[in-house]
Structure formats: C-alpha cells, structure tokens
Protein backbone atom coordinates (compact mmCIF):
# COMPACT_ATOMS: atom_id res chain seq x y z
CA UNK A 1 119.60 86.88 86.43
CA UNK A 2 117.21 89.69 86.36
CA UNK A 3 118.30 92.68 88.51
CA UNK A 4 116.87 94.60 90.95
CA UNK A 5 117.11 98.72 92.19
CA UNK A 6 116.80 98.40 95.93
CA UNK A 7 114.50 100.87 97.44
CA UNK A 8 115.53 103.96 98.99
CA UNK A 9 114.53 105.27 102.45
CA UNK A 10 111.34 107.42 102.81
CA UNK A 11 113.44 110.50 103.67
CA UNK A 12 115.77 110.69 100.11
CA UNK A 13 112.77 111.09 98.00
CA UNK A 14 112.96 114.29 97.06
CA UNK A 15 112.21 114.39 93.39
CA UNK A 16 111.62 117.59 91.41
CA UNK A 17 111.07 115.83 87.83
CA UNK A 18 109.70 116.45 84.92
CA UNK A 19 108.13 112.98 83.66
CA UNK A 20 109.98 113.13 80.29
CA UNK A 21 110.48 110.03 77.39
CA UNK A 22 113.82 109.12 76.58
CA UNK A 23 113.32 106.76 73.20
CA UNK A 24 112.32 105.77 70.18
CA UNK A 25 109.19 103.63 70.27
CA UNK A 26 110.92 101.08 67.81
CA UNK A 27 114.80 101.57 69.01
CA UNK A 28 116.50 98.55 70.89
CA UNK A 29 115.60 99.02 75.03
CA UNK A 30 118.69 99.33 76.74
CA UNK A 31 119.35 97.02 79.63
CA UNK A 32 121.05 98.94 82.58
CA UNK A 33 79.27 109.51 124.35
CA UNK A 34 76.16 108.12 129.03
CA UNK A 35 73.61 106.07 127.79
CA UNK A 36 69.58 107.34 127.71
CA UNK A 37 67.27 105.59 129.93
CA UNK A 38 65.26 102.76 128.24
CA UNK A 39 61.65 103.34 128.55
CA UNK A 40 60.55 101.05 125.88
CA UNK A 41 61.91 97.55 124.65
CA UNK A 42 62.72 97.49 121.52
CA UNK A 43 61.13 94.78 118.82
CA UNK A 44 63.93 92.46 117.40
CA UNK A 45 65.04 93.02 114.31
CA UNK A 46 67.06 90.26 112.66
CA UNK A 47 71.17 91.18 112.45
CA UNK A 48 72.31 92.69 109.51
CA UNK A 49 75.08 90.72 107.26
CA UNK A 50 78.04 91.95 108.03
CA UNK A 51 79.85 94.74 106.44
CA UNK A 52 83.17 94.50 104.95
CA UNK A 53 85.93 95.75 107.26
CA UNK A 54 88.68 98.50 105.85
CA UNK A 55 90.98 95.63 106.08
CA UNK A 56 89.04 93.72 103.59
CA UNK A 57 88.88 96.49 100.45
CA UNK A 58 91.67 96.02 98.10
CA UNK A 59 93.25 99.11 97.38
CA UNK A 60 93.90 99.21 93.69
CA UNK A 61 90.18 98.48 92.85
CA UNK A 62 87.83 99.34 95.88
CA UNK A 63 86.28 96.07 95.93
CA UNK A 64 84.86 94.71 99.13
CA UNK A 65 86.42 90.97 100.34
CA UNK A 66 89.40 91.01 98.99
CA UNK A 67 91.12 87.76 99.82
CA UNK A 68 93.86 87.55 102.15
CA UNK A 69 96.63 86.78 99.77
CA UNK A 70 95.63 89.91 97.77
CA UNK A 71 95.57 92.08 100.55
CA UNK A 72 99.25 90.94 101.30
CA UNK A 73 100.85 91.10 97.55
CA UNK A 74 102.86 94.49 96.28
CA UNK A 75 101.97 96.31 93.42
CA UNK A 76 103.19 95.37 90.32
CA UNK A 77 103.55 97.77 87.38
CA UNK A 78 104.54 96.83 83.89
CA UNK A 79 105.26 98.66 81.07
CA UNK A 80 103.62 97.30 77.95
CA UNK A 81 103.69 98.73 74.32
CA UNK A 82 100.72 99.84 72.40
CA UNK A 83 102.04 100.41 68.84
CA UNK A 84 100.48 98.36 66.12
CA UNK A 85 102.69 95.57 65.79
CA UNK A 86 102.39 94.76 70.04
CA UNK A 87 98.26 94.72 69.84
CA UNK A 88 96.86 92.34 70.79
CA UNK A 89 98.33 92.59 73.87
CA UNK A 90 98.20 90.24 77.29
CA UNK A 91 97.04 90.50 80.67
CA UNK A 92 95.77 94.78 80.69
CA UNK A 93 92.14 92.44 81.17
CA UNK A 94 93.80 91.54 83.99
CA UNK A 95 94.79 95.09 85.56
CA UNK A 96 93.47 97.01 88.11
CA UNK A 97 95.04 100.45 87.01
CA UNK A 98 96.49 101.00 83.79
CA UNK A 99 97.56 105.04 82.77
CA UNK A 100 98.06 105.41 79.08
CA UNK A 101 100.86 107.81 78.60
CA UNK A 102 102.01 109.81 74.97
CA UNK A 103 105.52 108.70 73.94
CA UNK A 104 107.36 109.60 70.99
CA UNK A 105 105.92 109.90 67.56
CA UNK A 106 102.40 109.95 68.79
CA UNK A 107 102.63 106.51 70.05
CA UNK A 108 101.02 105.65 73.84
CA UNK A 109 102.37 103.12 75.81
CA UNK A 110 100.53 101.52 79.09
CA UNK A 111 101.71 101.28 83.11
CA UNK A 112 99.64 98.66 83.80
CA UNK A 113 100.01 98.21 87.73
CA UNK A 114 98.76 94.30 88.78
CA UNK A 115 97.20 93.56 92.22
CA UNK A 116 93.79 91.56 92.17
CA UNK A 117 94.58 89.43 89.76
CA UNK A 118 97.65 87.34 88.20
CA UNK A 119 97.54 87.33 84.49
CA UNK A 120 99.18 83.91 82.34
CA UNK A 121 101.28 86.35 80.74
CA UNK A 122 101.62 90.31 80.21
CA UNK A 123 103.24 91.79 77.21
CA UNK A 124 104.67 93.21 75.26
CA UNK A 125 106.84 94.62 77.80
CA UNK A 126 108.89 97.45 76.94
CA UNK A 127 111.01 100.29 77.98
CA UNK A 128 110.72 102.87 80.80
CA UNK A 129 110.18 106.65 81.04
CA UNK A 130 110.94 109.22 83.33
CA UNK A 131 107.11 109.52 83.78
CA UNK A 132 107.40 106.36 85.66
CA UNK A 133 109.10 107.51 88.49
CA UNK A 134 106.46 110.89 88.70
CA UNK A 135 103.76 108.40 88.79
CA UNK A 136 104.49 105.30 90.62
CA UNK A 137 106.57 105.87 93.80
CA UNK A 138 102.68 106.26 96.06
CA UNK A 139 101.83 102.46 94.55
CA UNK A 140 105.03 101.51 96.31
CA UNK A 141 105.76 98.43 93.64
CA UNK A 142 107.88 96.51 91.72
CA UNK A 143 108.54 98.08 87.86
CA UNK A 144 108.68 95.25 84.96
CA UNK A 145 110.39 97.18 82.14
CA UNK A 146 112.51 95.92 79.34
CA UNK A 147 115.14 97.83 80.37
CA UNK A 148 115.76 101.94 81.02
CA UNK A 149 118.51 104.47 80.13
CA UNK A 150 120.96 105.85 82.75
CA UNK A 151 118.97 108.43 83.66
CA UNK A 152 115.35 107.05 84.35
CA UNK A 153 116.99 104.30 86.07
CA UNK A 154 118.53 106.44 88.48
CA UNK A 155 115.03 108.35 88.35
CA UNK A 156 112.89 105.36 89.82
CA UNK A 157 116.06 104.45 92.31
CA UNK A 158 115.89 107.77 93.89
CA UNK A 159 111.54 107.32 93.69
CA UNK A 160 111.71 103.76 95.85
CA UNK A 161 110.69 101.90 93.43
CA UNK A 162 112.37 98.32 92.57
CA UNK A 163 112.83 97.06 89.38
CA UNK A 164 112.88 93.54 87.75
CA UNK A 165 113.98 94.17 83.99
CA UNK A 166 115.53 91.76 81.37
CA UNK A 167 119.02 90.97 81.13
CA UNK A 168 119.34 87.94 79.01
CA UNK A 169 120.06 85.69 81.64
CA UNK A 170 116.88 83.97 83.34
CA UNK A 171 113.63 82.55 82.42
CA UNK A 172 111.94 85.52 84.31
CA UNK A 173 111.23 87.08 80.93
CA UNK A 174 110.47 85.28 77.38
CA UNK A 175 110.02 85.90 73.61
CA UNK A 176 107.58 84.86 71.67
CA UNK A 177 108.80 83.75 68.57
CA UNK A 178 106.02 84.15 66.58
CA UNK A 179 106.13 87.90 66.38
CA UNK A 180 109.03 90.16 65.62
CA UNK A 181 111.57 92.16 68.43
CA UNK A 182 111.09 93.85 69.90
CA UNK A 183 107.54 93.94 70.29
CA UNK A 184 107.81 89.94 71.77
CA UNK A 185 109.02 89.98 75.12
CA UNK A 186 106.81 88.54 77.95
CA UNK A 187 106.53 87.83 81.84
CA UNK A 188 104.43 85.90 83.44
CA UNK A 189 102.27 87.11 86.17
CA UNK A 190 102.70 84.68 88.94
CA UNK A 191 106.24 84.69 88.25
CA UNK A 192 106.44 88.62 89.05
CA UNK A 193 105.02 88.38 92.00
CA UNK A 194 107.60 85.61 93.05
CA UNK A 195 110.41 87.48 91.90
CA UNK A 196 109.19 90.64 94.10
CA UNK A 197 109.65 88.76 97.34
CA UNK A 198 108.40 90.16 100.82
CA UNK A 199 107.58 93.40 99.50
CA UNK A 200 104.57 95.37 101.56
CA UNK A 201 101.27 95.55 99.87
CA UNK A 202 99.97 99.42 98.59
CA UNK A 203 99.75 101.39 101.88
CA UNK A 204 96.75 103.40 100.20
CA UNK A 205 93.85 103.59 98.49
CA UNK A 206 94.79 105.01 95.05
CA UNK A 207 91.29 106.47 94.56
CA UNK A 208 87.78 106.82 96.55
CA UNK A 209 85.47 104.53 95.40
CA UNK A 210 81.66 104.19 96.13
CA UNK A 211 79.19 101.59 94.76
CA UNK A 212 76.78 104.55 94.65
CA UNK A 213 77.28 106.86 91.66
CA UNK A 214 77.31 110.27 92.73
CA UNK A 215 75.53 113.23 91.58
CA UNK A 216 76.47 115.70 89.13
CA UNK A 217 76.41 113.84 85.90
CA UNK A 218 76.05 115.64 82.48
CA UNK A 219 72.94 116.26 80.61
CA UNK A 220 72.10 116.80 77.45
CA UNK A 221 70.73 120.53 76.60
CA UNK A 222 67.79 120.59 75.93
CA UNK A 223 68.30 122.89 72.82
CA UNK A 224 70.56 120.05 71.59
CA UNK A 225 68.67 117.84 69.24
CA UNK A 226 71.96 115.57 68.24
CA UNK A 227 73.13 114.80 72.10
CA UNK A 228 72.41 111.27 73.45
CA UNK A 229 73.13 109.97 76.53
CA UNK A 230 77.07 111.53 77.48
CA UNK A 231 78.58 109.24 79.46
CA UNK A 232 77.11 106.21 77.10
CA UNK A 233 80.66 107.01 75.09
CA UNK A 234 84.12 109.08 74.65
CA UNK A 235 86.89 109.38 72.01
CA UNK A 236 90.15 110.29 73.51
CA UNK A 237 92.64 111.67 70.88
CA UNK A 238 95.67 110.79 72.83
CA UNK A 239 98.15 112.23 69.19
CA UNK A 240 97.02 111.97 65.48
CA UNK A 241 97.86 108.16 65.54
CA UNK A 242 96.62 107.19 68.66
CA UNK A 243 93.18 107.33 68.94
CA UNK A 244 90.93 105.24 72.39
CA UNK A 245 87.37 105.47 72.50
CA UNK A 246 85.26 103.63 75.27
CA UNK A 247 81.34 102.69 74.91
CA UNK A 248 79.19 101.59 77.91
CA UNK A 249 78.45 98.08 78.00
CA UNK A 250 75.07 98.22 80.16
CA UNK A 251 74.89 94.41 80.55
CA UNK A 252 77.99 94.31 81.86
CA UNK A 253 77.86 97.64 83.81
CA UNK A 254 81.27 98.20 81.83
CA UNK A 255 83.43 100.30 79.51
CA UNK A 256 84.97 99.16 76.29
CA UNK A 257 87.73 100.01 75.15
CA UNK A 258 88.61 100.66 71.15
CA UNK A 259 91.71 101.65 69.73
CA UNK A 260 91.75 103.87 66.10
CA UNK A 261 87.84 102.90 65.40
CA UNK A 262 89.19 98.94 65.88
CA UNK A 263 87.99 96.62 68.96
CA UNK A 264 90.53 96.63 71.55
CA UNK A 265 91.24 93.36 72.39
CA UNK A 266 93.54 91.45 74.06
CA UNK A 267 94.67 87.79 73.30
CA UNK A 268 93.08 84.51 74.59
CA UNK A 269 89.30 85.08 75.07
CA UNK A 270 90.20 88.50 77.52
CA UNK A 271 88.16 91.20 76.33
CA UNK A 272 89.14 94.79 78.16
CA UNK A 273 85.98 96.15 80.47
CA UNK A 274 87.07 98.71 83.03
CA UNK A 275 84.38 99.97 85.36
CA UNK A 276 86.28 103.59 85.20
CA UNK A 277 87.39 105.92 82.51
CA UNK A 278 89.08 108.60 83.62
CA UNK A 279 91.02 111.57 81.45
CA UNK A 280 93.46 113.85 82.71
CA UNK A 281 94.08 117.02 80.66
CA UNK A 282 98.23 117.46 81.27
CA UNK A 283 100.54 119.48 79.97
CA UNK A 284 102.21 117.49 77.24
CA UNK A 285 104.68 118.89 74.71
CA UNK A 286 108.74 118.41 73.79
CA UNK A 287 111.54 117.65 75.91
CA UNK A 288 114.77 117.89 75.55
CA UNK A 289 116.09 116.59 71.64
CA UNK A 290 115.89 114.14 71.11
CA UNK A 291 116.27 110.05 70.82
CA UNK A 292 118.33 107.72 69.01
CA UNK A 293 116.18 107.78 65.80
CA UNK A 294 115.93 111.66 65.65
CA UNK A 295 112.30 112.15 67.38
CA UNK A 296 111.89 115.01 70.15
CA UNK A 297 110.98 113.49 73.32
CA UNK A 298 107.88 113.81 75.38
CA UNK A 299 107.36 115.50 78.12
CA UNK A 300 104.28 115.03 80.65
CA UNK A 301 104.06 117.32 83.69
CA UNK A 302 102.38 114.88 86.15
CA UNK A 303 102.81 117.23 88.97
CA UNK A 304 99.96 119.87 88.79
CA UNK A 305 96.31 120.29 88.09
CA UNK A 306 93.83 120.53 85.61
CA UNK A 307 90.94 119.38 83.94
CA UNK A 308 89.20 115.88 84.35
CA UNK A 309 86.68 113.82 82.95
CA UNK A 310 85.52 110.90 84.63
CA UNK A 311 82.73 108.16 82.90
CA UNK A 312 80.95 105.33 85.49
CA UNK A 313 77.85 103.67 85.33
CA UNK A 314 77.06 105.38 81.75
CA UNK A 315 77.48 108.68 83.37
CA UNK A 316 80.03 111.32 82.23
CA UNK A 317 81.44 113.87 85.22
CA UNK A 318 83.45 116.90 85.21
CA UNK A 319 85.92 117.05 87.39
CA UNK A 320 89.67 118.11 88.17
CA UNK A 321 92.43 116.59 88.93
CA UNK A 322 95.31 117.30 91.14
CA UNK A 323 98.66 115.80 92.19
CA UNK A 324 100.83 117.71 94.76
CA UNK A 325 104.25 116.00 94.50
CA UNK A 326 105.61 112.22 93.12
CA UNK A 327 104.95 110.46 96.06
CA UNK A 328 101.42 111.16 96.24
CA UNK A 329 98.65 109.64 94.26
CA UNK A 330 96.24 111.66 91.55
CA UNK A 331 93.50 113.02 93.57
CA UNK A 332 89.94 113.13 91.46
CA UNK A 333 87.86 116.41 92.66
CA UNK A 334 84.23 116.74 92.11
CA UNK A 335 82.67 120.19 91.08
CA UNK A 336 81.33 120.81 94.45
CA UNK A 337 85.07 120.16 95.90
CA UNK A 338 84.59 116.73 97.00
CA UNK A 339 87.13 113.96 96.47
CA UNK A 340 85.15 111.83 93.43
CA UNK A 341 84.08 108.54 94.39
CA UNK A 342 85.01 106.09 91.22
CA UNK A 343 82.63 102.57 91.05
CA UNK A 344 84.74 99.96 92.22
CA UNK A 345 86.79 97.74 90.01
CA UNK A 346 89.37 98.93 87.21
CA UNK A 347 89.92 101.88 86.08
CA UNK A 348 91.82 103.32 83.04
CA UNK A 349 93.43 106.36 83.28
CA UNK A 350 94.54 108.59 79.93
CA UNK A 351 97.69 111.04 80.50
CA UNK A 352 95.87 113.28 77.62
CA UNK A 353 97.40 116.74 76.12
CA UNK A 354 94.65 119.36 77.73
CA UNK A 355 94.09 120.75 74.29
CA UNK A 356 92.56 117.22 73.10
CA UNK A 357 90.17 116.88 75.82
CA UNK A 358 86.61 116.55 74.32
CA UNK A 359 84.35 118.96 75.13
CA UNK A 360 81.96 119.37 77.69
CA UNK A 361 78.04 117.94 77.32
C-alpha cells in the first residue's frame, strides 16, 4: 500500500537546509468605547448584505464563501513534471498554488498544492527535492511524489510533512499506458484527499489578498515609444530550455500561461488562467555533484530575500520578497513596505535565478 511519513511535533523542526535537487529529470524515482447622546433619529437605511466572515475565506486562494468542506480539507501538494514528454499535463487548472522550481538540466518541475478544488486526475507525478521540505512545511499538507531519495525523505520527515508516494502496491496511483515511464504515473484527486485522512486544514493564509488592486503599478516612460501596457505580459526565462510567458486575458480578468512560445495547456478542455503571477529572483546555482546520469544538481536558497515581480489585473508591481525560515510562508512586500495584497484566486509562483529576472518598466 502506499506509505506514509508521520508528522513530527512542532518543536523538532529545526531545519537549516539548503533546498537542493537530488536527480536526473529522466532517471528511475526511487521509492523509499460610552455611547453619545442621540439628538436626532436617524433615517433607515436598508441592511447591508452580509460580509463574508474570516472563517469563510479559503486560505490558499483568498476567495470569499468558501464551502464548508473546503474550509475543513488539508493541503495537498503534488509534484508534477514539466519536461516535454509529461505536457500536457492534468489538474495544475485545478490548483490553487503551484511554484515552478529549476531542476537539473534546465528542466522545471511544478509543486502544485490542491485545496479548492479536486481535479479527475493530476500528473505526471514525479520525484521530490529537497526544495520541498524549504517550501512546504507552513501549508502543513500531504506530499504526492513518485518517490524520494534517503535524504529528502528524511528532509520532509523532520519538516512535518506526510507523504503518500508510490510503491507498486495499491490503486492509489496509476499509469497511463498510452505514454511512456516514467512520465505516466497519475493520482486522482478525490482519492488524495481520502488517503490523507483527518488531517487539519492550512492554519494560514499563504498570501494577502484584496479584490482591490493596489497602487503602485508600472508605467510606461514616457520617452519610451516601444512600451505598451507592462503588466499586459511577461517572459520568465526559468534556464535556456525552459522558457513561461503569461499574457492578460482581460475577458477573463486572467493570466495565461505559455511554455517555450507554445500554449500551455493542460488535457481535457482545462485551459491554465491564474489570477496571480508572481516571480521570485533566488539564488539558484550547483549543488553538490552530482546525479545518477552525471548532471550537477540544483540548488535553490528559499530562505532569504530578494527581488519580486508581481502581475494582477493587467498590472505589473515591483516588489520583494522575503522568507525568514522553512516553516514560514513567502511574504510579498510592496515598495512602500506593505505586505502586497494579490487578487484572489490562483496564483503561480516562479522560483527564478535573480539574474533572469526581466527588467523593470
């Protein structure tokens, strides 16, 4: 059956990692106040609607009235791969968060973390990373991973964080025949969130959200004859082979997502639209050498600050980021020092090299 890594008490997480890759993309995954006086009535006025309680905001997205049964589910992350022969993938339409992070050879792979919504099927699910357990543990979920190496697996124990991975032995996971391993292995959605039992639901918001865009947004120069509108599109040049770029869909009030100059789509009629783009500018470089087939590892140092650039409502925002430790989330920081307030719904979140960042409006 598949197996689980129990979580650990609050006070043993005391991780100092580096977020570091541990395998070829294409290798085998290993399994492992008195009142005033009245003077004057008041006229009536008729009573307002109702605002949504805290309660009632799902924390992965934002979104006001969250139904009870998805204010009582746990997170759940999967790891899905993103080379050419997984696309197109399933259920990242269905994902509230997904961070795209740099693995070997150039190649980015997705933790797309499930809460909202229960996709028919996610896939292809692959391997972990030691960047797992730097980003995960404040999301408090359940990891869906193909499988992990000694060392990441004792990396996400010692983070909290319980795993369901593949062993060969249930129905929990499945292959689709019609494309090649190991780019074939599935889960389905409703059948993760079965397998996670009683777990507790997020405890916190992952971001601050706002229906309101804020102010701030970039502006063209006026000097600058070529710019159009900034946040109406971005290219992020994740490696030399991995290439996302994101246009504003203004009917939809939504980004979409392209991958190497080609549509970005996932399979059934599931098109990608995330109401957030954000892009972290990390430090991102070799680990230790190397994996099975001979590539250096990556290594992305999660833990620290830096550069941001944030795109909602066909705006583009400068911004920082910072994360203080592994157990707490990515906090987004306006230029005026505020925390920035994404637009509720999804939101997409690229691990970049700081170097590849685009430039400034």
């Amino acid at each position: 059956m598949h197996r689980r890594v129990l979580r650990a008490p609050a006070a043993l997480l005391t991780l100092a990692l580096l977020a570091t890759a541990c395998g070829g993309d294409e290798e085998a995954d290993p399994t492992p106040t008195p009142s005033a006086t009245v003077v004057v009535e008041p006229s009536p006025s008729p009573s307002p609607s109702p605002s949504p309680t805290p309660e009632d905001v799902a924390a992965l997205t934002g979104e006001p009235g969250a139904a009870p049964d998805v204010l009582e589910r746990p997170a759940i992350a999967v790891k899905v791969e993103n080379s050419s022969a997984a696309r197109p993938q399933s259920g990242l339409d269905a994902a509230d968060i997904v961070f795209e992070e740099l693995t070997e050879g150039g190649i980015t792979r997705f933790i797309a973390i499930f809460n909202s919504q229960l996709p028919e099927r996610v896939g292809p699910v692959r391997s972990g990373r030691l960047i797992d357990a730097a980003v995960l543990p404040p999301f408090s979920p359940v990891l869906a991973l193909s499988g992990a190496r000694d060392e990441v697996v004792n990396a996400i124990r010692r983070g909290g964080i319980e795993t369901l991975y593949d062993d060969g032995t249930d129905s929990l996971y499945f292959r689709d025949r019609t494309r090649r391993a190991p780019s074939n292995l599935y889960v389905a959605g409703t059948d993760l969130f079965e397998a996670a039992g009683p777990l507790a639901p997020p405890a916190t918001a992952a971001f601050s959200y706002a229906a309101a865009a804020p102010a701030g947004a970039a502006e063209c120069d006026d000097d600058d004859e070529d710019c159009e509108d900034p946040g109406a599109a971005i290219e992020v040049r994740m490696s030399r082979v991995a290439v996302a770029g994101w246009e504003y869909d203004s009917a939809e009030g939504l980004y979409r997502r392209s991958q190497n100059g080609q549509p970005f789509r996932v399979t059934g009629s599931g098109q990608v639209g995330a109401a957030n783009v954000v892009v972290l500018g990390m430090v991102v470089g070799p680990g230790v050498c190397c994996d099975a087939a001979g590539n250096p590892l990556t290594r992305t140092d999660v833990v620290g600050s830096g550069r941001a650039i944030i795109l909602r409502d066909g705006s583009w925002y400068e911004a920082r980021w910072e994360k203080t430790s592994e157990l707490e989330h990515i906090q987004l920081i306006s230029a005026e020092g505020e925390p920035f307030t994404l637009k509720p719904g999804a939101t997409w979140v690229h691990l970049a090299p700081r170097g590849n960042l685009p430039a400034a409006p």
